[in-house]
C-alpha atoms as a PDB file:
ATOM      1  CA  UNK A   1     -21.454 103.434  78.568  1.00  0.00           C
ATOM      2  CA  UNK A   2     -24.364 102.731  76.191  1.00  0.00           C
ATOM      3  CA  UNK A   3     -26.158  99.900  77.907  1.00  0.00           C
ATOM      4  CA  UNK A   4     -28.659  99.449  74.927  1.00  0.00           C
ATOM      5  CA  UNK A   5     -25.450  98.873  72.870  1.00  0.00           C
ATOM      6  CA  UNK A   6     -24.139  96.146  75.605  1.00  0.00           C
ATOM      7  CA  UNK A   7     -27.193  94.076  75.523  1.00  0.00           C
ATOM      8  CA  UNK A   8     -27.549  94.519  71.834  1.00  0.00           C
ATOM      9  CA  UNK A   9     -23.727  93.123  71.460  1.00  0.00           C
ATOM     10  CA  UNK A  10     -24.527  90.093  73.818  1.00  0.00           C
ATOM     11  CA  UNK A  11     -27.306  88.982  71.095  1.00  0.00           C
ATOM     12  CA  UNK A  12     -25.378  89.342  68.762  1.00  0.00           C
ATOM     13  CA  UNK A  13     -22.483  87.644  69.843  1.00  0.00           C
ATOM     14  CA  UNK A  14     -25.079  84.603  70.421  1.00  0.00           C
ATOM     15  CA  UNK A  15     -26.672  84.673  67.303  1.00  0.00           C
ATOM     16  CA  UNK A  16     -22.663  84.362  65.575  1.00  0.00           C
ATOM     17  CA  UNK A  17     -22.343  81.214  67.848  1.00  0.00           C
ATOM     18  CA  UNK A  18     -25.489  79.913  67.327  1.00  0.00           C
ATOM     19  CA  UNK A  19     -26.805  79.778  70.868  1.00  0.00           C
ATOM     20  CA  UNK A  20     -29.616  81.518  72.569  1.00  0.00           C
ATOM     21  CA  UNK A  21     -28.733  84.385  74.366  1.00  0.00           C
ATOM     22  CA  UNK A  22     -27.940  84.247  78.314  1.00  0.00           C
ATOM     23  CA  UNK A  23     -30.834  86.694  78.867  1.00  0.00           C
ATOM     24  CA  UNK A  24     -33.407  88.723  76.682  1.00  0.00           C
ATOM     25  CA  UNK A  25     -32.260  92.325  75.966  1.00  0.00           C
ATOM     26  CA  UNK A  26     -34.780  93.646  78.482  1.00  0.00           C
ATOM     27  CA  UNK A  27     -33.021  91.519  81.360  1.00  0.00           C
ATOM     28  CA  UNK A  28     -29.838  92.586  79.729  1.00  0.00           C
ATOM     29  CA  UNK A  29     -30.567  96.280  80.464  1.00  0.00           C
ATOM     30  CA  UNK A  30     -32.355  95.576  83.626  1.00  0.00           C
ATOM     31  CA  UNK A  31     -28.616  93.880  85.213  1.00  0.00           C
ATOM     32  CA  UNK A  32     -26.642  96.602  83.714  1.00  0.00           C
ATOM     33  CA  UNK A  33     -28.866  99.836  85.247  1.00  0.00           C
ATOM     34  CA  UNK A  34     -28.818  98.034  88.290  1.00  0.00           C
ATOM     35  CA  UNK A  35     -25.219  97.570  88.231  1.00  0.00           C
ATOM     36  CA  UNK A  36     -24.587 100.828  87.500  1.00  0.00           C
ATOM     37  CA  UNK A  37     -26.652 102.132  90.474  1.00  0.00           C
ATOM     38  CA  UNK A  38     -24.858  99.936  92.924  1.00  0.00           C
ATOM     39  CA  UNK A  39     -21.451 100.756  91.221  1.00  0.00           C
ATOM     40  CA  UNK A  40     -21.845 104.597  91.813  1.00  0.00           C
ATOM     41  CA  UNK A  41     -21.428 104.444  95.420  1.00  0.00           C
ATOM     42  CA  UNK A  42     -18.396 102.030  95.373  1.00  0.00           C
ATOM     43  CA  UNK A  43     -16.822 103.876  92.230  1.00  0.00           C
ATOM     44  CA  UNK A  44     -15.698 106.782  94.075  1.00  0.00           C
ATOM     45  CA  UNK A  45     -14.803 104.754  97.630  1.00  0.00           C
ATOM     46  CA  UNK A  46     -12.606 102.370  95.477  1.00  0.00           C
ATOM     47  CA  UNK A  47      -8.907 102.896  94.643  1.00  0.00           C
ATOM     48  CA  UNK A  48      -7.548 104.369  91.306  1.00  0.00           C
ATOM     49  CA  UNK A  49      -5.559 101.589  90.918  1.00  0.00           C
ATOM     50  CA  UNK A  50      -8.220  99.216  91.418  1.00  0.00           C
ATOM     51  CA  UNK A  51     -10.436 101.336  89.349  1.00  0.00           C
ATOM     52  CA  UNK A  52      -7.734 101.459  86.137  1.00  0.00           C
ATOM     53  CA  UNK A  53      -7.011  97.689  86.435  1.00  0.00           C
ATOM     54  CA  UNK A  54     -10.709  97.137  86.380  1.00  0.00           C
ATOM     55  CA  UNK A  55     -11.100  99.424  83.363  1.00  0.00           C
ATOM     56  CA  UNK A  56      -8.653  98.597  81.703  1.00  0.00           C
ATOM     57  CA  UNK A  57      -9.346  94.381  82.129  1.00  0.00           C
ATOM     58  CA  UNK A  58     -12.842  94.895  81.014  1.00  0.00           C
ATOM     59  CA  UNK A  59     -11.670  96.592  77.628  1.00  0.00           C
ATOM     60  CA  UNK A  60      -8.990  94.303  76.989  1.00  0.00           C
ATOM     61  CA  UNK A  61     -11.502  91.447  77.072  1.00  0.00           C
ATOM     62  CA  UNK A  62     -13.924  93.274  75.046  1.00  0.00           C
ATOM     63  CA  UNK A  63     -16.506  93.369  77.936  1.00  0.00           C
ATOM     64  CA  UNK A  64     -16.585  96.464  79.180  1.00  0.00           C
ATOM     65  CA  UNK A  65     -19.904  96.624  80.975  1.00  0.00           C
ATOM     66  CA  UNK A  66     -21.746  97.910  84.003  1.00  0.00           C
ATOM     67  CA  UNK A  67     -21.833  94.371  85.458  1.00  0.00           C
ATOM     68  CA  UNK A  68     -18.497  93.699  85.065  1.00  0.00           C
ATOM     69  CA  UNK A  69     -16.561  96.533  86.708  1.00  0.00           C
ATOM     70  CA  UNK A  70     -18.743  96.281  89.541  1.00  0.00           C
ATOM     71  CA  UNK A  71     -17.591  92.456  89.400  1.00  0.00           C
ATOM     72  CA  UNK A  72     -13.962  93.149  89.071  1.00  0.00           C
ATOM     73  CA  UNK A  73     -14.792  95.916  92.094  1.00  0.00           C
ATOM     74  CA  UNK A  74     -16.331  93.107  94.300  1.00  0.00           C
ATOM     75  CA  UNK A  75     -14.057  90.900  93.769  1.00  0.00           C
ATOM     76  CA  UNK A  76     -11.294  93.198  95.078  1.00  0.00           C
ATOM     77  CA  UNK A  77     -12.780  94.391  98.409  1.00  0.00           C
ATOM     78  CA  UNK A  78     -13.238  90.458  98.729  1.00  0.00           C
ATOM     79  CA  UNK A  79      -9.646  89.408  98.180  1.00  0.00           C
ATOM     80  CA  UNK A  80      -8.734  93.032 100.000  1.00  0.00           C
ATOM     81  CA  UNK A  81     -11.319  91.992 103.159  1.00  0.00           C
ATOM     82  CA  UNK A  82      -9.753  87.983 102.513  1.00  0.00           C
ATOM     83  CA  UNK A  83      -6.058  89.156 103.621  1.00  0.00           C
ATOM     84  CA  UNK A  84      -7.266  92.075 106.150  1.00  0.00           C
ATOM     85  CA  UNK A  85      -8.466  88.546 108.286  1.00  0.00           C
ATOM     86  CA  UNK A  86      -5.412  86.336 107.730  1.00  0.00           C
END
């Protein structure tokens, strides 16, 4: 993924609605490295399923980012870990 490109879209996508962005573009790319550092490790440990459905959420919302697979990745050892205790 180009994260330059991902951070470049978010300002843009502000500027068409007229709002200030979330976060400069620096911050922006800042998240996203980080994101993808953390999401390394847990790419490989986590499921293809999991991994597909995360994928393939993130580009059917247009989103497809760093941050968010590693959100949609989170998210699913939490609701995995959730049942594991009930």
């Amino acid at each position: 993924m180009n994260i330059e490109a991902i951070c470049k879209s978010r300002e843009a996508d502000a500027r068409m609605l007229r709002s200030t962005p979330a976060q400069s573009r620096d911050d922006c790319m800042h998240d996203e490295e980080a994101a993808k550092q953390q999401l390394g490790s847990l790419w490989t440990s986590t499921s293809a399923f999991v991994r597909n459905r995360c994928e393939s959420d993130a580009r059917s919302l247009g989103t497809t980012s760093y941050l968010d697979l590693l959100i949609c990745v989170q998210m699913e050892q939490e609701m995995k870990s959730g049942y594991k205790k009930r």
